[in-house]
PDB file of N, CA and C in Angstrom:
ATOM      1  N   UNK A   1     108.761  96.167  83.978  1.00  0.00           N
ATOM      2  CA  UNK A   1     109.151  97.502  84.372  1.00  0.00           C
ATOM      3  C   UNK A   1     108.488  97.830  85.721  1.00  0.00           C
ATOM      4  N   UNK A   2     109.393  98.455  86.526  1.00  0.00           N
ATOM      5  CA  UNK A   2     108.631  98.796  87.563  1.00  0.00           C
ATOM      6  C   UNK A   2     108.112 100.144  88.145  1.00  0.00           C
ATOM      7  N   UNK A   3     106.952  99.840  88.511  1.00  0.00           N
ATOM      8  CA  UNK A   3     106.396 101.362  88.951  1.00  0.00           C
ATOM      9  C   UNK A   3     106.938 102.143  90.166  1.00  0.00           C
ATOM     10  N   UNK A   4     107.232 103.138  89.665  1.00  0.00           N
ATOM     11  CA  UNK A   4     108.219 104.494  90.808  1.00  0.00           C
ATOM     12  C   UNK A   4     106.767 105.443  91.251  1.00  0.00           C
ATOM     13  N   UNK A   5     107.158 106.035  92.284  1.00  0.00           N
ATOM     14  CA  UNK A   5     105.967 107.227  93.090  1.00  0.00           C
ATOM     15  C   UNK A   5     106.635 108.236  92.375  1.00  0.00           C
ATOM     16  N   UNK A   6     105.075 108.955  92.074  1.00  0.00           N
ATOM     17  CA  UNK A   6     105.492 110.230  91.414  1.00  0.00           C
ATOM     18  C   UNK A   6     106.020 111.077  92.564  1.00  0.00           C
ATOM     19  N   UNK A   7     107.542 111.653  92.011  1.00  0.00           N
ATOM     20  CA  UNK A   7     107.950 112.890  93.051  1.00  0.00           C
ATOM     21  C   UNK A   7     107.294 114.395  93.182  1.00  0.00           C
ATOM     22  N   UNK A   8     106.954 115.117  93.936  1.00  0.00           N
ATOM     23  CA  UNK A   8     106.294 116.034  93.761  1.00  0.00           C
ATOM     24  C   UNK A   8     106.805 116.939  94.882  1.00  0.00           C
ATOM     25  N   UNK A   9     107.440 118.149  94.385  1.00  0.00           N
ATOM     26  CA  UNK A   9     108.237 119.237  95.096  1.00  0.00           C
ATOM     27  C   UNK A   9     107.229 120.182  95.876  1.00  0.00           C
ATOM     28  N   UNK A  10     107.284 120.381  96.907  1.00  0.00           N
ATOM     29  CA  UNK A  10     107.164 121.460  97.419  1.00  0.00           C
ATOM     30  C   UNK A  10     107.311 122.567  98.239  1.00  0.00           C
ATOM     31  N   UNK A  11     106.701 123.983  97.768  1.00  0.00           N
ATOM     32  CA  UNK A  11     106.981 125.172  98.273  1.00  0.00           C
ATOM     33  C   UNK A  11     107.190 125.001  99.854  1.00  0.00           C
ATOM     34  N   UNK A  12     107.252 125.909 100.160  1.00  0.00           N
ATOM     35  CA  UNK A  12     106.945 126.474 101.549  1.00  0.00           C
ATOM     36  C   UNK A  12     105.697 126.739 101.716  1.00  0.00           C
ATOM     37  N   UNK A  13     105.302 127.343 100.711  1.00  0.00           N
ATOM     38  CA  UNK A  13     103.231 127.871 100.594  1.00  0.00           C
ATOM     39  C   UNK A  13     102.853 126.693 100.266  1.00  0.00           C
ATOM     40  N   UNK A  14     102.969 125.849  99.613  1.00  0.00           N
ATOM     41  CA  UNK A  14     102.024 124.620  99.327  1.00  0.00           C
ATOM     42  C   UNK A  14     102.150 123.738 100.525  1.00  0.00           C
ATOM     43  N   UNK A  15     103.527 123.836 101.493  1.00  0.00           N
ATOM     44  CA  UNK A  15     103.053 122.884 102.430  1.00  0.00           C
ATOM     45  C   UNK A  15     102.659 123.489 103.634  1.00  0.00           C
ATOM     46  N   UNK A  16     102.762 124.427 103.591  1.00  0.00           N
ATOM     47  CA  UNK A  16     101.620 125.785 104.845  1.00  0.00           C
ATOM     48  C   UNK A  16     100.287 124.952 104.045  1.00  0.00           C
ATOM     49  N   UNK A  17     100.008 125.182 103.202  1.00  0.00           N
ATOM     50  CA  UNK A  17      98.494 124.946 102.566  1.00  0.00           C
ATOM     51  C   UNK A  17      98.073 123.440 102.757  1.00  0.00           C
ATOM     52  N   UNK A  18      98.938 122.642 102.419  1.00  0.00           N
ATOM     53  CA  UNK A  18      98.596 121.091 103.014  1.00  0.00           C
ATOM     54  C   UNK A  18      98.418 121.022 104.277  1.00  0.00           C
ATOM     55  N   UNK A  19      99.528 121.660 105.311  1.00  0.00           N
ATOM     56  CA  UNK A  19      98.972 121.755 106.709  1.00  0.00           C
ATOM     57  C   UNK A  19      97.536 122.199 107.422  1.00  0.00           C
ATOM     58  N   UNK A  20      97.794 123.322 106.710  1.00  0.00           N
ATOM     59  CA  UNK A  20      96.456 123.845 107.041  1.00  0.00           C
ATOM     60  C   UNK A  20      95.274 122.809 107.111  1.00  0.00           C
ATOM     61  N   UNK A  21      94.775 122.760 105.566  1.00  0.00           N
ATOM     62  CA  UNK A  21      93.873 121.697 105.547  1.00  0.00           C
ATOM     63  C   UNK A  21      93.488 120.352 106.323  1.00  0.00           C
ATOM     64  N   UNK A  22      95.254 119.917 107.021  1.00  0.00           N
ATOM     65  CA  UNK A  22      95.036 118.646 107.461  1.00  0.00           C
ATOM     66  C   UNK A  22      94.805 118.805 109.088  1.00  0.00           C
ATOM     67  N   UNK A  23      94.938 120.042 109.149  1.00  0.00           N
ATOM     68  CA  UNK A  23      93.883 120.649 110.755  1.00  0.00           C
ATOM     69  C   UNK A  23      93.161 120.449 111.025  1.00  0.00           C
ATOM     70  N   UNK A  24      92.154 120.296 110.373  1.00  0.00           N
ATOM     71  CA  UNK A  24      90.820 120.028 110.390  1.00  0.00           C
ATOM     72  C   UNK A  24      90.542 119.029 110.793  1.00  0.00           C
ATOM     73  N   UNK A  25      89.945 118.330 111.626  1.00  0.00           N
ATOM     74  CA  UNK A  25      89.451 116.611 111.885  1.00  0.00           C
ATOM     75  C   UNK A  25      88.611 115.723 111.252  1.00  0.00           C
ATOM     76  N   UNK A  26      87.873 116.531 110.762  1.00  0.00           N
ATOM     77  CA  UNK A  26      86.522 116.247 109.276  1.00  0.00           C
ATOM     78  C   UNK A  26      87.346 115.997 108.275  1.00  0.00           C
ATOM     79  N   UNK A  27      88.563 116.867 107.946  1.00  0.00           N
ATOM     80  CA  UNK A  27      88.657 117.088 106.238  1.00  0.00           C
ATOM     81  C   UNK A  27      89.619 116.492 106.613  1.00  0.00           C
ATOM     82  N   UNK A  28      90.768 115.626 107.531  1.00  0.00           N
ATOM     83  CA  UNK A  28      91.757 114.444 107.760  1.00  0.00           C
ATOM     84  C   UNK A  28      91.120 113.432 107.907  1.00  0.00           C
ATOM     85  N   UNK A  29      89.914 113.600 108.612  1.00  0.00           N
ATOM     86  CA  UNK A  29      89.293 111.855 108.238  1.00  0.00           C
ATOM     87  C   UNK A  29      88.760 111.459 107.024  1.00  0.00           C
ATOM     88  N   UNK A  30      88.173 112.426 106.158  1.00  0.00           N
ATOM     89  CA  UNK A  30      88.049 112.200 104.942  1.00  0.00           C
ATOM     90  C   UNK A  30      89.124 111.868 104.138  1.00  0.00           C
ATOM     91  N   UNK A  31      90.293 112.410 104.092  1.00  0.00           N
ATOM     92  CA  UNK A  31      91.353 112.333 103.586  1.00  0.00           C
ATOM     93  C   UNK A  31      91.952 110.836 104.178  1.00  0.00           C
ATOM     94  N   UNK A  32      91.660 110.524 105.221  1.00  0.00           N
ATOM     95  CA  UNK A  32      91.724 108.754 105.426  1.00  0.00           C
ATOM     96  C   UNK A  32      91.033 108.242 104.687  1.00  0.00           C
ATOM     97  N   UNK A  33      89.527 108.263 104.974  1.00  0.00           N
ATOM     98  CA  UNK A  33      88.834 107.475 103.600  1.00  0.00           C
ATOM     99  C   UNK A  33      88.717 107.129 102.420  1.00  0.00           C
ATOM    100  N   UNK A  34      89.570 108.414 101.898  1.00  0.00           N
ATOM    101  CA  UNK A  34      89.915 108.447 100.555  1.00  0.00           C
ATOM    102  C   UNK A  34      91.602 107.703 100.648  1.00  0.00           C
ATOM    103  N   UNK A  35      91.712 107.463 101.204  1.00  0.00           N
ATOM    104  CA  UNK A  35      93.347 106.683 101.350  1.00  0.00           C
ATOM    105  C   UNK A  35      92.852 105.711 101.538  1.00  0.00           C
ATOM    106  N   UNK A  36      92.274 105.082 102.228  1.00  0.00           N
ATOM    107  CA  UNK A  36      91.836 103.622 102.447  1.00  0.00           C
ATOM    108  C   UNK A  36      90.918 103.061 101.190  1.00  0.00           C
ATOM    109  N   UNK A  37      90.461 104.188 101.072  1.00  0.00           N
ATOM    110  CA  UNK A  37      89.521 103.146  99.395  1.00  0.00           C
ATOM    111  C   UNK A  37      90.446 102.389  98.504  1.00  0.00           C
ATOM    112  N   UNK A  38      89.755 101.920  97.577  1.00  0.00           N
ATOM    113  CA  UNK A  38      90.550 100.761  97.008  1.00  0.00           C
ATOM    114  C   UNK A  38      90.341 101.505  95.265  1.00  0.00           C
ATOM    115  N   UNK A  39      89.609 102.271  95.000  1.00  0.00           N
ATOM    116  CA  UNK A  39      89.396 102.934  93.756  1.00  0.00           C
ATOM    117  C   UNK A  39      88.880 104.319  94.328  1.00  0.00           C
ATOM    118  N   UNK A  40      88.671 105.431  93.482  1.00  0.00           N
ATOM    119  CA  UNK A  40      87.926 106.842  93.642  1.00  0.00           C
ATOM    120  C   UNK A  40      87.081 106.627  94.621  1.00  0.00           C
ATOM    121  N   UNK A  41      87.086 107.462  95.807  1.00  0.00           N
ATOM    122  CA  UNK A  41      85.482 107.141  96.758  1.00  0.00           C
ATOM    123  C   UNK A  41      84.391 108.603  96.360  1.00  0.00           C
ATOM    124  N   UNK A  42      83.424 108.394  96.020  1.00  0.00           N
ATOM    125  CA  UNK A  42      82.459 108.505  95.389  1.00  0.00           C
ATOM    126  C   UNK A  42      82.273 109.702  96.573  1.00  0.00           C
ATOM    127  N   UNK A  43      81.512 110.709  96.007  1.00  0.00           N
ATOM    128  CA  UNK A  43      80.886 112.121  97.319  1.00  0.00           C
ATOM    129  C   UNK A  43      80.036 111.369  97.954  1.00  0.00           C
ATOM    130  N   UNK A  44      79.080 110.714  97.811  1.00  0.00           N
ATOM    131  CA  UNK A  44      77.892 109.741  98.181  1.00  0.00           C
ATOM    132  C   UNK A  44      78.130 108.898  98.989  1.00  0.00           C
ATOM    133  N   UNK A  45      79.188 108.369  99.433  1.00  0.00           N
ATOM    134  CA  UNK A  45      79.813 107.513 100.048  1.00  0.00           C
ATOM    135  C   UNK A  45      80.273 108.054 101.144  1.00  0.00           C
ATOM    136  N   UNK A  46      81.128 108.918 100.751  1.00  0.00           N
ATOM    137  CA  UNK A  46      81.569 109.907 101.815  1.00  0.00           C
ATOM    138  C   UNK A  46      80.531 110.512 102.595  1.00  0.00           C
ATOM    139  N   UNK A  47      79.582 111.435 101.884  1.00  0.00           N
ATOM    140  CA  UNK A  47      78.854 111.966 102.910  1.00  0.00           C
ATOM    141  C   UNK A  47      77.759 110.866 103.756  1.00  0.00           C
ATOM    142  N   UNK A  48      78.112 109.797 103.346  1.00  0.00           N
ATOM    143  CA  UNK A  48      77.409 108.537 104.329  1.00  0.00           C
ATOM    144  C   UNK A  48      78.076 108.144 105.759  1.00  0.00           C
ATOM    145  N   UNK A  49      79.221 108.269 105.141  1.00  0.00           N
ATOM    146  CA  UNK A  49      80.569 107.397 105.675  1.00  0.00           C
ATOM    147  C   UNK A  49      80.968 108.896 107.033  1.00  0.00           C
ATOM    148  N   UNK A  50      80.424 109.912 106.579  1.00  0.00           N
ATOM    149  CA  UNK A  50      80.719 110.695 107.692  1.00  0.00           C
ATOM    150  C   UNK A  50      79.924 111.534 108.359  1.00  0.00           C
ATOM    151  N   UNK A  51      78.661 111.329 108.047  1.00  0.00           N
ATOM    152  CA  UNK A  51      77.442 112.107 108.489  1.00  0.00           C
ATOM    153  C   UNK A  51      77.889 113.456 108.559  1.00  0.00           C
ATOM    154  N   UNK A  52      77.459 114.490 107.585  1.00  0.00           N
ATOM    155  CA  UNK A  52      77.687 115.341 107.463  1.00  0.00           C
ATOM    156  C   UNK A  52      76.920 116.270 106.393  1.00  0.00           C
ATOM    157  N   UNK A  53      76.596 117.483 106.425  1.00  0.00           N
ATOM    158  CA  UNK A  53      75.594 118.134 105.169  1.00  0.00           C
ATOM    159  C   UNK A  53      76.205 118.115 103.760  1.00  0.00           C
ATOM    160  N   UNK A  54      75.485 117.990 102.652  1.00  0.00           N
ATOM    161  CA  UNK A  54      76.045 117.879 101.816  1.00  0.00           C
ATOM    162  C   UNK A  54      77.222 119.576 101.484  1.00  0.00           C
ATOM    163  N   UNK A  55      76.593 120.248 101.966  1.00  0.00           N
ATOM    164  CA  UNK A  55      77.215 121.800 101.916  1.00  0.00           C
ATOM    165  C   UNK A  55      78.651 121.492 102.599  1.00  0.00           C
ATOM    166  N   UNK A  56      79.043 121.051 103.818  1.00  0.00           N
ATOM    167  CA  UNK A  56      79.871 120.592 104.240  1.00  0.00           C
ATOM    168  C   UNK A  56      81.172 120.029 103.904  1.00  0.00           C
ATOM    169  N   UNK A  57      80.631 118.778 102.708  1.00  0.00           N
ATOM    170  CA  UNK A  57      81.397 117.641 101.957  1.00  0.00           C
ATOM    171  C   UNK A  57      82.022 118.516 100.897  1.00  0.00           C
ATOM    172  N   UNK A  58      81.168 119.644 100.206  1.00  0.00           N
ATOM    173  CA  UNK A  58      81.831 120.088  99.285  1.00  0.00           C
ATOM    174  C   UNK A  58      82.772 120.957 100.094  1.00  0.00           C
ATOM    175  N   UNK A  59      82.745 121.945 100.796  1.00  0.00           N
ATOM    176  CA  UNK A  59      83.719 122.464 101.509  1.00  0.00           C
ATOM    177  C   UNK A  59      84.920 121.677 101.753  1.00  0.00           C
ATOM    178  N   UNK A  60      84.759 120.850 102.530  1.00  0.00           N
ATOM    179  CA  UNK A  60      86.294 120.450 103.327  1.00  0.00           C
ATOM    180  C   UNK A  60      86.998 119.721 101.276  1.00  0.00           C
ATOM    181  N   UNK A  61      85.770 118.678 100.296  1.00  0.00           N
ATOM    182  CA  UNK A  61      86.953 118.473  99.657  1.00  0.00           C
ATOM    183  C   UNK A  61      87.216 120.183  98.517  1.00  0.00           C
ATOM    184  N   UNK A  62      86.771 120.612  98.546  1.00  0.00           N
ATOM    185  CA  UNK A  62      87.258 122.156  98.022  1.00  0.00           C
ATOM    186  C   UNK A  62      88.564 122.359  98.784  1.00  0.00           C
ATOM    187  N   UNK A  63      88.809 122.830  99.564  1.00  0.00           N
ATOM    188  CA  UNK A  63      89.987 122.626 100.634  1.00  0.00           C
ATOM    189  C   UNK A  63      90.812 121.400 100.398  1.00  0.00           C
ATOM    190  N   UNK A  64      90.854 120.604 100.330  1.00  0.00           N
ATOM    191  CA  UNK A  64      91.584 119.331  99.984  1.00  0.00           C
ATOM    192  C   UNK A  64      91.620 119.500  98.604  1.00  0.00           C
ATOM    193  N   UNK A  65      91.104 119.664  97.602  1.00  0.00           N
ATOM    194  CA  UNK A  65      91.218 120.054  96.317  1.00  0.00           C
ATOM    195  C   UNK A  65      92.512 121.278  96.190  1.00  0.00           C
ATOM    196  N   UNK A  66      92.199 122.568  96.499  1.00  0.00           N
ATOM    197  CA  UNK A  66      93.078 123.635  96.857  1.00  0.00           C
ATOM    198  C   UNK A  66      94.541 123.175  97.528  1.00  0.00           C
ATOM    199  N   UNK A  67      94.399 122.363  98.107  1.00  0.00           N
ATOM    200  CA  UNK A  67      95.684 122.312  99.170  1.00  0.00           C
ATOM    201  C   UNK A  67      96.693 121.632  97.916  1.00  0.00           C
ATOM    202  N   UNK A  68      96.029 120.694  97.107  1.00  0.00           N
ATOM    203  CA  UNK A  68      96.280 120.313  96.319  1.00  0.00           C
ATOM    204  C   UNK A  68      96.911 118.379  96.691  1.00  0.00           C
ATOM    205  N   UNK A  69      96.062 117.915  97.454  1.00  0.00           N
ATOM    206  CA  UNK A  69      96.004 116.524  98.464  1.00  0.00           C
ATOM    207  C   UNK A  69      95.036 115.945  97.419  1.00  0.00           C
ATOM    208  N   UNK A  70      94.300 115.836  97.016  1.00  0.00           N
ATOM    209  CA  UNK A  70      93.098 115.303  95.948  1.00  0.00           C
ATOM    210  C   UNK A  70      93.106 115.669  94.799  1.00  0.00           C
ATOM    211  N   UNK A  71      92.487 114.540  94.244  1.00  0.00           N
ATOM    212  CA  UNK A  71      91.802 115.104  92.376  1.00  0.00           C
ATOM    213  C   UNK A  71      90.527 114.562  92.722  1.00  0.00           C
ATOM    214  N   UNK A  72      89.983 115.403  91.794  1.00  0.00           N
ATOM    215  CA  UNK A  72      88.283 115.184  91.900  1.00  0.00           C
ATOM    216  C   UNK A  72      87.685 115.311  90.495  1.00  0.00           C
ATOM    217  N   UNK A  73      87.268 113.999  89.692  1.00  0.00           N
ATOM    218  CA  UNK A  73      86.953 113.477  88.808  1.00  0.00           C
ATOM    219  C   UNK A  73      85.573 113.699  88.687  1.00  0.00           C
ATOM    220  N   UNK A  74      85.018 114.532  87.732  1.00  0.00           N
ATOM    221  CA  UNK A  74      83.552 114.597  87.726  1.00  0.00           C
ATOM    222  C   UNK A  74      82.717 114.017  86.803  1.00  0.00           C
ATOM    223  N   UNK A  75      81.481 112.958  87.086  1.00  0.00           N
ATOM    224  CA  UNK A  75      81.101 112.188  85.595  1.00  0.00           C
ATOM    225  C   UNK A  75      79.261 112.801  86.024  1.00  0.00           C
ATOM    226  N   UNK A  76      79.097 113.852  85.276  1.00  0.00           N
ATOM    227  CA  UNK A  76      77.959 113.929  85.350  1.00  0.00           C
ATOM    228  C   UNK A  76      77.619 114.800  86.414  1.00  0.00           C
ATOM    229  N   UNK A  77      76.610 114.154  87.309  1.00  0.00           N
ATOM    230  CA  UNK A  77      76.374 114.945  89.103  1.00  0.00           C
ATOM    231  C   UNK A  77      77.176 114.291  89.523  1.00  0.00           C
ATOM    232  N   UNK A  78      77.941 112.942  89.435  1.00  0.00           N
ATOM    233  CA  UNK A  78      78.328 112.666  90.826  1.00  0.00           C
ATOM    234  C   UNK A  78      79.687 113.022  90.810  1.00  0.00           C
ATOM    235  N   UNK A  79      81.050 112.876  91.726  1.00  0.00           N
ATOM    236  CA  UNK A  79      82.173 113.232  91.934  1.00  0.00           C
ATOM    237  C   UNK A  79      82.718 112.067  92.528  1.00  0.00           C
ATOM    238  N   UNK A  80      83.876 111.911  91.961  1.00  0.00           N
ATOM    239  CA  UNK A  80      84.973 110.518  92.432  1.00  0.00           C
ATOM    240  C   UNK A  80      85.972 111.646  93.143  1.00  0.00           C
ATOM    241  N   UNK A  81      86.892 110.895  94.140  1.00  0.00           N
ATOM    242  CA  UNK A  81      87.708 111.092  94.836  1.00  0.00           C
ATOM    243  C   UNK A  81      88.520 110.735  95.133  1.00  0.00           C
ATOM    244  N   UNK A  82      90.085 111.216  94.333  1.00  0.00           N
ATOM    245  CA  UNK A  82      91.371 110.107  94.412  1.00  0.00           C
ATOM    246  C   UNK A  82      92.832 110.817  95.190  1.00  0.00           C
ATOM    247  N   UNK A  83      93.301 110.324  95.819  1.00  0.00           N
ATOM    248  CA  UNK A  83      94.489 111.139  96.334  1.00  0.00           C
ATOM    249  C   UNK A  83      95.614 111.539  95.507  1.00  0.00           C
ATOM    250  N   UNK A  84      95.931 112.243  95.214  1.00  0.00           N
ATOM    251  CA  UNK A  84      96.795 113.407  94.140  1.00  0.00           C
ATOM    252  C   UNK A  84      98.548 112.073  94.646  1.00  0.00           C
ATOM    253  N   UNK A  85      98.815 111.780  93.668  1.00  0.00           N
ATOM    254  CA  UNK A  85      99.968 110.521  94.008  1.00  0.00           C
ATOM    255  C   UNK A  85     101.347 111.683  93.708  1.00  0.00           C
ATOM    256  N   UNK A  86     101.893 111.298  95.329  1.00  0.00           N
ATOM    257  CA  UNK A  86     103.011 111.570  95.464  1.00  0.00           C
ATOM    258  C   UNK A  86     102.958 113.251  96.500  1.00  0.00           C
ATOM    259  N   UNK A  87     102.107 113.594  96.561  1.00  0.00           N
ATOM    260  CA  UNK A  87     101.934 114.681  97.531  1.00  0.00           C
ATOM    261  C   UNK A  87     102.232 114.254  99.317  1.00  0.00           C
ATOM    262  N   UNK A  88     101.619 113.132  99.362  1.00  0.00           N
ATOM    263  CA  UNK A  88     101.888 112.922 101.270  1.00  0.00           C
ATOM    264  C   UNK A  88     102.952 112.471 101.025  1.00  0.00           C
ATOM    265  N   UNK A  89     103.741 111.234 100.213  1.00  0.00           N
ATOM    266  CA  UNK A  89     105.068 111.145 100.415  1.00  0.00           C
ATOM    267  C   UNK A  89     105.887 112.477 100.767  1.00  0.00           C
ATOM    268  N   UNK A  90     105.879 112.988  99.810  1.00  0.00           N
ATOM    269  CA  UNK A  90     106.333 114.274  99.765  1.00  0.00           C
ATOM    270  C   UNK A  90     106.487 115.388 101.097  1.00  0.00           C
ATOM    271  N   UNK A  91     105.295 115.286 101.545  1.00  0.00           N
ATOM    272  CA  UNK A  91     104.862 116.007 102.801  1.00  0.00           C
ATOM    273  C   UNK A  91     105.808 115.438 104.065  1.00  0.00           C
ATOM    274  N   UNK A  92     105.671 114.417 104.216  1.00  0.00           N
ATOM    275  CA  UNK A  92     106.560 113.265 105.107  1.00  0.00           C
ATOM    276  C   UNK A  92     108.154 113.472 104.895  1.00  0.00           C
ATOM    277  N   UNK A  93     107.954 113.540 103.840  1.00  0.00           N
ATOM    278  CA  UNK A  93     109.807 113.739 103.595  1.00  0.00           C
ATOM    279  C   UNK A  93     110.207 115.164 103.775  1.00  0.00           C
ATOM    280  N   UNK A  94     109.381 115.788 103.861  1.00  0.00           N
ATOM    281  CA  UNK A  94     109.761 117.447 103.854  1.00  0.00           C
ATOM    282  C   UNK A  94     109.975 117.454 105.573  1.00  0.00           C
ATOM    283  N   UNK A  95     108.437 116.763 106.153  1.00  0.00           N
ATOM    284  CA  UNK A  95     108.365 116.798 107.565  1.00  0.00           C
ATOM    285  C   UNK A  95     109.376 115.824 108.090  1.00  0.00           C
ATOM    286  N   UNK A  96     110.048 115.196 107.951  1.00  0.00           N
ATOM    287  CA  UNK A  96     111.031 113.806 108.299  1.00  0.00           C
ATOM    288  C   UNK A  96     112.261 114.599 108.322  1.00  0.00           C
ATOM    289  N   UNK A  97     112.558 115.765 107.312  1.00  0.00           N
ATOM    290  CA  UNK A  97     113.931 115.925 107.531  1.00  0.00           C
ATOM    291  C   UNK A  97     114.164 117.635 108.163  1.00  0.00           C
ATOM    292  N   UNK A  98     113.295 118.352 109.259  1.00  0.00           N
ATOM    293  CA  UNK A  98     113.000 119.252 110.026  1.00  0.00           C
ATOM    294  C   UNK A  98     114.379 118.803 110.946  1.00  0.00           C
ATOM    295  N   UNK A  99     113.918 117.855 111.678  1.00  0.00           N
ATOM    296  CA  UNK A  99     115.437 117.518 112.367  1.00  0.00           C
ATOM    297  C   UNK A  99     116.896 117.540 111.741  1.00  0.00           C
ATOM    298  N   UNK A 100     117.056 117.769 110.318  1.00  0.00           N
ATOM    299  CA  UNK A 100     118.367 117.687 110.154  1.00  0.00           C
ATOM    300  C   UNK A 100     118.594 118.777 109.189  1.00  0.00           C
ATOM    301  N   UNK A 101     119.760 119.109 108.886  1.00  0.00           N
ATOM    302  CA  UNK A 101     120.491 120.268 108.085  1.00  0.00           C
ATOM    303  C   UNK A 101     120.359 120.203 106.531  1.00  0.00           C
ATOM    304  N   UNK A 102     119.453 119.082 106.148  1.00  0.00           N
ATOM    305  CA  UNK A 102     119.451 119.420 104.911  1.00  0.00           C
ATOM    306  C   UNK A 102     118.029 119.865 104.005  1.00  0.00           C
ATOM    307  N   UNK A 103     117.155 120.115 105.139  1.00  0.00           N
ATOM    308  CA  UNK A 103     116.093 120.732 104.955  1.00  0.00           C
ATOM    309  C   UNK A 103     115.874 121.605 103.498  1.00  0.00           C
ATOM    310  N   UNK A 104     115.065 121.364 102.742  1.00  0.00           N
ATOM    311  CA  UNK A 104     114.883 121.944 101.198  1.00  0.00           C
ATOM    312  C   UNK A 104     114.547 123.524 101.719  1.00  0.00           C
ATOM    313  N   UNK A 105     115.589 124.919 101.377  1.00  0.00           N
ATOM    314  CA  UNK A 105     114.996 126.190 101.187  1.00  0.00           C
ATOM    315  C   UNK A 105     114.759 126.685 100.422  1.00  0.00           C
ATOM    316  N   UNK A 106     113.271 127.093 100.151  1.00  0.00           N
ATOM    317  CA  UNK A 106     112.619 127.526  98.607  1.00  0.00           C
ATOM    318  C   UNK A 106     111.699 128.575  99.017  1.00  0.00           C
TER     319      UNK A 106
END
């Protein structure tokens, strides 16, 4: 059987809200890192991987959490970090079809 990408619809407000977030240059490069990992990337990792205060790390993924771009898995103190599947497809296809007439109105 083969595995399909989860489809995932969205608003007009949810992709104002993904935009938003991906403004940021901190909280898009994080959002790379967490795309490039190969399993959950760990808060610990991250705030290595980007020199930054820990006050910081929770902010931008709070924001990435909200936008609704991430899940954030908590075991204990520490926090895993996985990209919410099927949201950037999604985003891309919303943004891909701006040029043409069949643009989703919701």
């Amino acid at each position: 059987m083969a595995l399909t990408a989860t489809k995932t619809r969205l608003t007009r407000a949810r992709r104002a809200a993904i935009l938003k977030a991906l403004a940021d240059p901190r909280r898009f490069e994080l959002l790379e890192r967490i795309a490039r990992a190969q399993c959950p990337l760990g808060c610990a990792d991250a705030l290595s991987a980007l020199a930054i205060s820990p006050a910081t790390l929770s902010h931008h993924v709070k924001e990435l959490e909200t936008a609704g771009l991430i899940d954030v898995r908590r075991e204990g103190k520490f926090a895993y970090l996985s990209l919410r599947p099927g949201v950037l497809d999604s985003l891309a296809e919303n943004l891909s079809s701006l040029g043409s007439n069949s643009f989703p109105v919701r």
